[in-house]
Protein backbone atom coordinates (compact mmCIF):
# COMPACT_ATOMS: atom_id res chain seq x y z
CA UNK A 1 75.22 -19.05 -11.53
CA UNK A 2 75.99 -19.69 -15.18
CA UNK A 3 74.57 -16.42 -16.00
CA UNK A 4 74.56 -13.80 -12.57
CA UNK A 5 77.99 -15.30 -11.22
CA UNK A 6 79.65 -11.70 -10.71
CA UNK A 7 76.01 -11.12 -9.03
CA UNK A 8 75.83 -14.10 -6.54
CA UNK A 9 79.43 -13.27 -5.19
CA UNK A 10 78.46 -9.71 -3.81
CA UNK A 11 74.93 -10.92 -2.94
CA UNK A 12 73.77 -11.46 0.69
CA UNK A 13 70.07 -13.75 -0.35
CA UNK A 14 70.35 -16.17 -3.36
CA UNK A 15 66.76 -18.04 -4.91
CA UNK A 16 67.91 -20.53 -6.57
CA UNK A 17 65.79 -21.60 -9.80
CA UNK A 18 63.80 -24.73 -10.63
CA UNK A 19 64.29 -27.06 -13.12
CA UNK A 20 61.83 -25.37 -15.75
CA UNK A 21 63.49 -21.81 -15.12
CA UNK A 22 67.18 -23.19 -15.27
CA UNK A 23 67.03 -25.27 -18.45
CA UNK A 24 64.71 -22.88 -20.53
CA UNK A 25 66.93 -20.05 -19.58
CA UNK A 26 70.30 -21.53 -20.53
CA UNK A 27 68.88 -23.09 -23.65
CA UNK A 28 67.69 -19.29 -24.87
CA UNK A 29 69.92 -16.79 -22.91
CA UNK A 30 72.92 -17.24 -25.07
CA UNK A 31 71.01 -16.47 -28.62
CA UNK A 32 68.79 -13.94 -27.06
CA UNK A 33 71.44 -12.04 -25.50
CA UNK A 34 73.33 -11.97 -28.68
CA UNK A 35 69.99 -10.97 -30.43
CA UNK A 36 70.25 -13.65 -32.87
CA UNK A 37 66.20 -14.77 -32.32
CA UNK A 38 63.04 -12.32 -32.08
CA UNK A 39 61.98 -12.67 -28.34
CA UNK A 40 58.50 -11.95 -29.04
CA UNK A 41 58.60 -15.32 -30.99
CA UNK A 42 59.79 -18.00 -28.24
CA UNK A 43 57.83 -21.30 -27.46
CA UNK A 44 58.86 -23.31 -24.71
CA UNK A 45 57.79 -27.08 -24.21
CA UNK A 46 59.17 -28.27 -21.52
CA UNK A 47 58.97 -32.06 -19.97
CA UNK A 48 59.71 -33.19 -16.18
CA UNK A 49 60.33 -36.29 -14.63
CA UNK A 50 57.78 -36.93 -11.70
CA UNK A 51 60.27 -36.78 -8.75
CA UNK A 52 61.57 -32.96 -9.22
CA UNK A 53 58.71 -31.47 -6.99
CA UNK A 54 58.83 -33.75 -4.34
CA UNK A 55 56.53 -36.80 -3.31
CA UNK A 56 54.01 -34.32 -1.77
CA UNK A 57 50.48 -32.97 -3.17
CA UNK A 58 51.76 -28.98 -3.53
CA UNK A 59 49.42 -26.53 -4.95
CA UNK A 60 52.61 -24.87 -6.70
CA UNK A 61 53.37 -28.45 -9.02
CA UNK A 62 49.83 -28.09 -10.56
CA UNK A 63 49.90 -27.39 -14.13
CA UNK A 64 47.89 -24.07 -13.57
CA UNK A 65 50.52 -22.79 -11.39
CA UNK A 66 53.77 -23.34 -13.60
CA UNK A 67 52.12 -22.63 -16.69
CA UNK A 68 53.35 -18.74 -18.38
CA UNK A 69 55.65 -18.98 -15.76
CA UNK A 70 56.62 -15.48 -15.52
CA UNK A 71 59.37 -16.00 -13.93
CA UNK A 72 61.49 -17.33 -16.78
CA UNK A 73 60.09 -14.45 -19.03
CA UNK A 74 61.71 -11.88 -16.10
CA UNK A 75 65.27 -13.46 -16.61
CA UNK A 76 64.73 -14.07 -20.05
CA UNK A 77 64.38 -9.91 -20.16
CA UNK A 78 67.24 -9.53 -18.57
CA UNK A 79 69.01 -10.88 -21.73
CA UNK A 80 66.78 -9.49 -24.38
CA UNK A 81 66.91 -6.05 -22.72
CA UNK A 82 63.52 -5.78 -23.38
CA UNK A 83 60.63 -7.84 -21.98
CA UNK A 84 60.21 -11.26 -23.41
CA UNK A 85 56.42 -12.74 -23.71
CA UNK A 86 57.10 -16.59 -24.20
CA UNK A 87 54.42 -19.30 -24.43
CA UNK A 88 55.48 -21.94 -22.12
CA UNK A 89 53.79 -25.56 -21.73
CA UNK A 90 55.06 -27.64 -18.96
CA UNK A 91 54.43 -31.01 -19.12
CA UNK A 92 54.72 -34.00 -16.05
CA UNK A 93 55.93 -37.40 -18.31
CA UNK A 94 56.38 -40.92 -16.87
CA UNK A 95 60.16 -40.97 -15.95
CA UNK A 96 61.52 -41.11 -12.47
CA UNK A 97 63.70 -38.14 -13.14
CA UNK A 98 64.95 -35.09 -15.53
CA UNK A 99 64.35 -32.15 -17.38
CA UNK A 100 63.66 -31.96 -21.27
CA UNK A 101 62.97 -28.69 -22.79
CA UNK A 102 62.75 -28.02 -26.77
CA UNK A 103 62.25 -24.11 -27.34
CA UNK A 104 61.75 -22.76 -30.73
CA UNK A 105 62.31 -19.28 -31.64
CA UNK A 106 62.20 -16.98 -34.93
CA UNK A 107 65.85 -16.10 -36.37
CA UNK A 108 66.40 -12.48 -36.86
CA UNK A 109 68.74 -13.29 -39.70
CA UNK A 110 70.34 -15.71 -41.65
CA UNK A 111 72.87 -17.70 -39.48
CA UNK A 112 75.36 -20.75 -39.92
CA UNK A 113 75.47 -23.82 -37.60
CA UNK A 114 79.14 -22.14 -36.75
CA UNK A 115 77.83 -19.21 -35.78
CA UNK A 116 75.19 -20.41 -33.74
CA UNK A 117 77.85 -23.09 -32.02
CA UNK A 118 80.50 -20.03 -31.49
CA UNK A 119 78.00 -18.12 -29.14
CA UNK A 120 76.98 -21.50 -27.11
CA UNK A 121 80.42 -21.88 -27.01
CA UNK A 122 81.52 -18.27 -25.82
CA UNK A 123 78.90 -18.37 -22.70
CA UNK A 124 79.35 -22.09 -22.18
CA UNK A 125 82.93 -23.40 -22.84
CA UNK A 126 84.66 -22.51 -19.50
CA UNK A 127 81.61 -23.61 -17.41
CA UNK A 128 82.12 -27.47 -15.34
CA UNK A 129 78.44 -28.24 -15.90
CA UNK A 130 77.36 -26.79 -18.95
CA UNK A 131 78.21 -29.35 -22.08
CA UNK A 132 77.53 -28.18 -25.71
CA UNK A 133 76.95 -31.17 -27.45
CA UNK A 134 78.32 -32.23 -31.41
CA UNK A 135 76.23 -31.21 -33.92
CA UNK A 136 73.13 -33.45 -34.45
CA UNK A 137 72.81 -34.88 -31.21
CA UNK A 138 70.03 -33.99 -29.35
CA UNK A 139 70.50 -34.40 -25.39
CA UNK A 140 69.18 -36.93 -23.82
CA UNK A 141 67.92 -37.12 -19.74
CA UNK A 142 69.81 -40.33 -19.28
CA UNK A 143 73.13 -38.33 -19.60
CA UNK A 144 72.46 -36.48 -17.31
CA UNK A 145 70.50 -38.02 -14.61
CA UNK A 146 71.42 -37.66 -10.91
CA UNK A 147 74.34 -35.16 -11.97
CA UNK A 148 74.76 -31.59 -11.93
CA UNK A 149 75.35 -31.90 -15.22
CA UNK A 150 73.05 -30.11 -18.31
CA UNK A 151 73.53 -30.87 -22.31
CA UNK A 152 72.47 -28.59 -24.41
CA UNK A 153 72.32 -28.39 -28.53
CA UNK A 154 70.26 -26.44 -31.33
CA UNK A 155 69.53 -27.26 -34.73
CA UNK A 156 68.27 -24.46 -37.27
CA UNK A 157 65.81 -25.13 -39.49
CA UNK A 158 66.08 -22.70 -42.70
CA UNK A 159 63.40 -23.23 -43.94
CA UNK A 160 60.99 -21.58 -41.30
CA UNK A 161 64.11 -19.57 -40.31
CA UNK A 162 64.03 -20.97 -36.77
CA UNK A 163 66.25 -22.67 -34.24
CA UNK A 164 65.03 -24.89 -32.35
CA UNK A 165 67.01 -25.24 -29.00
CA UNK A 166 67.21 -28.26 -26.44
């Protein structure tokens, strides 16, 4: 809703995204639809709690069904105005619950921490559940656990011209 809000008003069916589709895409949306980062250069990594599918054996949780999860690289598109090929690697970790993601993508030029924080902030500052954190913290799944609730942060690193974004 962070993203298609004007959409979901007028819209008779809503899907509402997992965990892997909503946390990559409002980690990335923001700097790919201000075309700050090269969308042919995104890498998703991406860690889940075991208790987001469900307690039941489902052909859809097994790692060769979520993996290039096409999906994300649809909405991604949407942003990039273009499509967006991403490499994507899900990965089930021993915690009860929570979503991690750390996506890394190629800078298309040479941008402050200020800048970067100004477009978080422009998409994210007037939304209840969306928090952009300080600078330097990275977010953590205990902050956010059992809430509606996600953190997100970046942190560019000049020297491969990259951001990495959690």
């Amino acid at each position: 809703c962070e993203i298609n809000r004007e959409a979901v008003k007028k819209a008779r069916l809503v899907a509402n995204p997992g965990c892997y589709p909503t946390c990559t895409t409002l980690s990335i949306y923001p700097l790919l639809k201000e075309g700050l980062i090269d969308p042919a250069t995104i890498i998703v990594d991406a860690k889940s709690g075991t208790s987001g599918a469900g307690r039941g054996a489902k052909v859809d949780n097994l790692y060769c069904e979520v993996n290039e999860n096409i999906k994300i690289e649809e909405q991604l598109g949407y942003a990039a105005g273009c499509p967006v090929l991403i490499n994507f690697t899900p990965h089930l970790v021993p915690m009860n619950r929570g979503i991690l993601i750390t996506a890394y993508a190629s800078l298309k030029k040479e941008v402050s921490y200020e800048e970067v924080k100004a477009v978080y902030d422009k998409y994210y500052d007037s939304e209840k559940f969306v928090r952009v954190l300080e600078k330097d913290v990275c977010p953590q799944t205990k902050w956010v656990e059992g809430s509606n609730y996600v953190d997100v942060n970046f942190k560019i690193d000049p020297r491969t011209r990259r951001v990495i974004m959690m």
